[in-house]
C-alpha atoms as a PDB file:
ATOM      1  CA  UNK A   1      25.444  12.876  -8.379  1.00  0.00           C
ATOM      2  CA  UNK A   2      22.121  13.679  -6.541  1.00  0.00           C
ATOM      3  CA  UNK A   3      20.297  10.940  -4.841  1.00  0.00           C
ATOM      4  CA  UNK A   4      16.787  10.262  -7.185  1.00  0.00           C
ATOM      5  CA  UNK A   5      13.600  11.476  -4.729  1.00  0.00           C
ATOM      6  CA  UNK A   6      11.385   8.340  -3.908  1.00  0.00           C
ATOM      7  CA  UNK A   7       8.575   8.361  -6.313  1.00  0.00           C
ATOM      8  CA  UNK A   8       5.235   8.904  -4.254  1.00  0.00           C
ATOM      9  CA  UNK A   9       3.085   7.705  -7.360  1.00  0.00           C
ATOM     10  CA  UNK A  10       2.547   7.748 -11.044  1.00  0.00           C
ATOM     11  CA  UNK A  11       2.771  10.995 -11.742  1.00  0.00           C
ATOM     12  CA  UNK A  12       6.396  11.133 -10.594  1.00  0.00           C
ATOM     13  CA  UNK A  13       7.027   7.858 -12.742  1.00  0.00           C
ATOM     14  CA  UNK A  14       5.888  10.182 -16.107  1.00  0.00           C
ATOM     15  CA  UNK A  15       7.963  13.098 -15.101  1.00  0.00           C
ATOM     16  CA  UNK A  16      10.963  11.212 -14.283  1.00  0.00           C
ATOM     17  CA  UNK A  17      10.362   9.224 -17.837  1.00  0.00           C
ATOM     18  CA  UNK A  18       9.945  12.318 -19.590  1.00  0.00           C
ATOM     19  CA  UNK A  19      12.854  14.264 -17.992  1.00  0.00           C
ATOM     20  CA  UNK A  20      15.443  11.075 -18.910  1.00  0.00           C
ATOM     21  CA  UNK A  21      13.938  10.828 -22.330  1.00  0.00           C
ATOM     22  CA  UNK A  22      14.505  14.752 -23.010  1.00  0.00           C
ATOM     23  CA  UNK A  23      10.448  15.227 -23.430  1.00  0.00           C
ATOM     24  CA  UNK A  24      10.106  17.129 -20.788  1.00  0.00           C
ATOM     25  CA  UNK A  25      12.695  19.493 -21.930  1.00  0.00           C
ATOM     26  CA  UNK A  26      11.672  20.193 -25.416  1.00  0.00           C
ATOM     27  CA  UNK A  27       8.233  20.708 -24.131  1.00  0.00           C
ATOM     28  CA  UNK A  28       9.392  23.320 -22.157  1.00  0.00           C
ATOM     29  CA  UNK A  29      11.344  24.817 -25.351  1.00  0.00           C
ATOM     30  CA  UNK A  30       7.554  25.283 -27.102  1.00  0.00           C
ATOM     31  CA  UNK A  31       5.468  26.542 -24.393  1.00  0.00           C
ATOM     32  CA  UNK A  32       8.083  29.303 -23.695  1.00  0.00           C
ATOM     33  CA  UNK A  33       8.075  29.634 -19.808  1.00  0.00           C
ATOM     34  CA  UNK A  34       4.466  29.471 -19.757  1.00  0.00           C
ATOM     35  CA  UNK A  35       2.666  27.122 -16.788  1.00  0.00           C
ATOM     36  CA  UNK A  36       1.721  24.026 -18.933  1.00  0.00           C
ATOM     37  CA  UNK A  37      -0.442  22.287 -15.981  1.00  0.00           C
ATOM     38  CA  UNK A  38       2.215  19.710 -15.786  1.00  0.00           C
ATOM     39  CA  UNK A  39       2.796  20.074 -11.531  1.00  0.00           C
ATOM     40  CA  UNK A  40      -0.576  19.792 -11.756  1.00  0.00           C
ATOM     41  CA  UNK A  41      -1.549  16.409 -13.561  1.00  0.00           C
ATOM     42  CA  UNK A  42       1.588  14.988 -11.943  1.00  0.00           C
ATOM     43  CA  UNK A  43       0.127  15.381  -8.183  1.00  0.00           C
ATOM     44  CA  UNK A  44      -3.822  14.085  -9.969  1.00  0.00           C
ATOM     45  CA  UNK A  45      -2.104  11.107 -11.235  1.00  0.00           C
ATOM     46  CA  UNK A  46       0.148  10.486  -7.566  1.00  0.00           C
ATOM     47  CA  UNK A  47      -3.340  11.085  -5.801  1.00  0.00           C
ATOM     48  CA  UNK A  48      -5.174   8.534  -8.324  1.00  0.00           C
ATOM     49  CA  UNK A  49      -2.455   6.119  -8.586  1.00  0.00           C
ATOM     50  CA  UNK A  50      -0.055   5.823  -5.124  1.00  0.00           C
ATOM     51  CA  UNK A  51       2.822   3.638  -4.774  1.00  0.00           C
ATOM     52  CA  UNK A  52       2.369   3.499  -1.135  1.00  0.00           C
ATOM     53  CA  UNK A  53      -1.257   3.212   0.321  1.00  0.00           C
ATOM     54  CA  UNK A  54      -1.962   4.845   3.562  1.00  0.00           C
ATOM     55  CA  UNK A  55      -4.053   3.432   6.215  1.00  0.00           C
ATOM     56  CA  UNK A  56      -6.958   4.548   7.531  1.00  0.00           C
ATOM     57  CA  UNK A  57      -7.281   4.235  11.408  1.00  0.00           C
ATOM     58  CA  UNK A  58      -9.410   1.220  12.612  1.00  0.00           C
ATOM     59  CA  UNK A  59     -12.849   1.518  14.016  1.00  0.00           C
ATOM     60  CA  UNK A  60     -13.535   0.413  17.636  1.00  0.00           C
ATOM     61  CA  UNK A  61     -15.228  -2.832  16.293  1.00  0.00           C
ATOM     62  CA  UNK A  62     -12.337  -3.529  13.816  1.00  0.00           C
ATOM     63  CA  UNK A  63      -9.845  -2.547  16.844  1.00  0.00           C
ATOM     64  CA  UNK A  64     -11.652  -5.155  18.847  1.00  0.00           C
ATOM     65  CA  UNK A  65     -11.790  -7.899  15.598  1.00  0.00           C
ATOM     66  CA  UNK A  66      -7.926  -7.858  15.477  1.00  0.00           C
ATOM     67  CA  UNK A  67      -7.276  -8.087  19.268  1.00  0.00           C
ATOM     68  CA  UNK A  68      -9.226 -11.400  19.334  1.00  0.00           C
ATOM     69  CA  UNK A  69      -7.770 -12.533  16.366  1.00  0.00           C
ATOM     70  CA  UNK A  70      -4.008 -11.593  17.673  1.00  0.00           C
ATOM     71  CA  UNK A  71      -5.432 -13.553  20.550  1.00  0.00           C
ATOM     72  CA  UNK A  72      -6.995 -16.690  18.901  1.00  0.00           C
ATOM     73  CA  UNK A  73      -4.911 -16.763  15.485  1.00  0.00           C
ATOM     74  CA  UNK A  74      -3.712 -20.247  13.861  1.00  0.00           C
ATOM     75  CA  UNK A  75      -0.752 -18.514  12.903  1.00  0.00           C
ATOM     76  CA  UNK A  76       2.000 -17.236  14.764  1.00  0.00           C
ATOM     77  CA  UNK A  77       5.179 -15.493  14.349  1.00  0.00           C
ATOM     78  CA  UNK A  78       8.042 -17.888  15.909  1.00  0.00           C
ATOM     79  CA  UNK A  79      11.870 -17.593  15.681  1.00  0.00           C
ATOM     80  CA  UNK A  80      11.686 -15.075  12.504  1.00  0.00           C
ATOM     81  CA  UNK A  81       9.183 -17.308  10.987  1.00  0.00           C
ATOM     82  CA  UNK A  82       5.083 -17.495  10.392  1.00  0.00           C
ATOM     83  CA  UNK A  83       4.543 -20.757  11.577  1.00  0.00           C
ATOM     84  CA  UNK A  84       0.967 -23.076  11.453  1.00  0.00           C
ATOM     85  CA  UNK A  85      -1.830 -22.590   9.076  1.00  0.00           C
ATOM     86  CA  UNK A  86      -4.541 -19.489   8.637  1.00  0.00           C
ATOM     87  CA  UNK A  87      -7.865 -21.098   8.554  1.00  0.00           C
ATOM     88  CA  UNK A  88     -10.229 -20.475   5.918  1.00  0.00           C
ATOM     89  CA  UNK A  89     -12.628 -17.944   8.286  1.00  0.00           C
ATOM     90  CA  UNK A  90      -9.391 -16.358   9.370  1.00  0.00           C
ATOM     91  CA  UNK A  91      -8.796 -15.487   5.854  1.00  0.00           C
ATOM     92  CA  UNK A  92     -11.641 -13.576   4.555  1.00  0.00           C
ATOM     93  CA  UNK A  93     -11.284 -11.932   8.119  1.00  0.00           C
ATOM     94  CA  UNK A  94      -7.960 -10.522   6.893  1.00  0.00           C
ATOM     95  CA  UNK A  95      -8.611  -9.797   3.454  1.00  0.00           C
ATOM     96  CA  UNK A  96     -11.960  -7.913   4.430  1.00  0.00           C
ATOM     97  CA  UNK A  97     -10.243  -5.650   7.109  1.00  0.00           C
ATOM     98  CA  UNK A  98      -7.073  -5.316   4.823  1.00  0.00           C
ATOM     99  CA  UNK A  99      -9.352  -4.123   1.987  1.00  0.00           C
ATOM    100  CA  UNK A 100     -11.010  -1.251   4.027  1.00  0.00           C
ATOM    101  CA  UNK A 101      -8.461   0.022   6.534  1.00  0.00           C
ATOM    102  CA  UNK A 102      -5.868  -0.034   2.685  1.00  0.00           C
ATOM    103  CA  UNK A 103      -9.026   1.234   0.435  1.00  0.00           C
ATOM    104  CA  UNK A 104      -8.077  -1.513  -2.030  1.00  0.00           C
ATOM    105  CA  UNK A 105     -10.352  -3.886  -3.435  1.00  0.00           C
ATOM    106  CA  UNK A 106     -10.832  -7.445  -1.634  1.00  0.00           C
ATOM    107  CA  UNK A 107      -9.009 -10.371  -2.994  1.00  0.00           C
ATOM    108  CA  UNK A 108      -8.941 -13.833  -1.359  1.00  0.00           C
ATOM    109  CA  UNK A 109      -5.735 -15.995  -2.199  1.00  0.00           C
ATOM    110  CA  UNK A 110      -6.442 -19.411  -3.188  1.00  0.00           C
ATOM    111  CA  UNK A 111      -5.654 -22.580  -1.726  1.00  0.00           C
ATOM    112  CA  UNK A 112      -2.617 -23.397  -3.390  1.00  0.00           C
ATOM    113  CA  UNK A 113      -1.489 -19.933  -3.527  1.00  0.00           C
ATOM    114  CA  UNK A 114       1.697 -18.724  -1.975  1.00  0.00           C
ATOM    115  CA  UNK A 115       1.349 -17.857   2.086  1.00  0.00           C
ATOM    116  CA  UNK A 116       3.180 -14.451   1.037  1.00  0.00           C
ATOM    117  CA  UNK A 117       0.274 -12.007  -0.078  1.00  0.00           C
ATOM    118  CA  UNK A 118      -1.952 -13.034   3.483  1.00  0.00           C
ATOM    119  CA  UNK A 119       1.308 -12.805   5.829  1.00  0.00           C
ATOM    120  CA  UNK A 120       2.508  -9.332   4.316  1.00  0.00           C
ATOM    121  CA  UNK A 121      -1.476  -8.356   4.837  1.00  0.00           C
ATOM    122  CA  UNK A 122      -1.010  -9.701   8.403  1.00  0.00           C
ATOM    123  CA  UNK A 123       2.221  -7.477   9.248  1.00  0.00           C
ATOM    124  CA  UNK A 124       0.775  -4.295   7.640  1.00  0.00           C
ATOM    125  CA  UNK A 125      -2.767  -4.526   9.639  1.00  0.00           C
ATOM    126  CA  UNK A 126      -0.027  -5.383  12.784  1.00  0.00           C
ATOM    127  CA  UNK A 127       1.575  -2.307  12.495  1.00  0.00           C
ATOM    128  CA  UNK A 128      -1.621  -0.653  12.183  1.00  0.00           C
ATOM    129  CA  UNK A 129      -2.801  -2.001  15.324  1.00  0.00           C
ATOM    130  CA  UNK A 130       0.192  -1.876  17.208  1.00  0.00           C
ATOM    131  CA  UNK A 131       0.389   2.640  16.409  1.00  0.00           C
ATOM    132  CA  UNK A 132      -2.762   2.511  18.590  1.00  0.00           C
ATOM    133  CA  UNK A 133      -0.382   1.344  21.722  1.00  0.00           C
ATOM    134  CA  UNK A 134       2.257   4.138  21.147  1.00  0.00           C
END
């Protein structure tokens, strides 16, 4: 049995749907061979809707933001583990600059939300930074 492809978006959510549900196929019955736009719309809706979000490269100024805040950060990576607490300045830092270098719109956690959402943020604009050493 062939391995499924990794869907890059929506689009390749509807054609996989429609393929297992046999819609795709009896489409194809009815339009008789004839190019139905469907490639098309699938890439529109993979452009408009991706599963994975590509980052843009940093700017000098938010190049130098993240170096200080590697430098000065409440919260460090010990023993497999984000240890110590992000403080509330540090936060909007990292949800601003996640929001522009991910295009996604900004979103703060709250208090007494789960550490999760601002560490994964963390790692991503990490990796991000750390391509500009390699």
């Amino acid at each position: 049995m062939a391995r499924p492809k990794k869907q890059k978006g929506l689009g390749d959510t509807v054609e996989a749907v429609l393929t297992t549900t046999g819609v795709k196929q009896l489409f194809e019955i009815f339009v008789d061979g004839k190019d139905c736009g469907c490639e098309e719309r699938k890439e529109k809706l993979n452009e408009l809707f991706p599963y994975r979000f590509k980052a843009r490269c940093l700017t000098e100024l938010e190049y130098n933001g993240w170096k200080e805040f590697i430098e000065t950060r409440s919260i460090e990576y010990i023993f497999g583990k984000w240890r110590g607490d992000v403080l509330p300045k540090e936060i909007i830092f990292i949800c601003d600059l996640y929001a522009t270098v991910f295009n996604r719109q900004t979103w703060y956690p709250c208090s007494g939300c789960s550490p999760k959402p601002l560490i994964n943020m963390i790692d991503k604009l990490d990796k991000v930074f750390d391509a500009y050493d390699n």
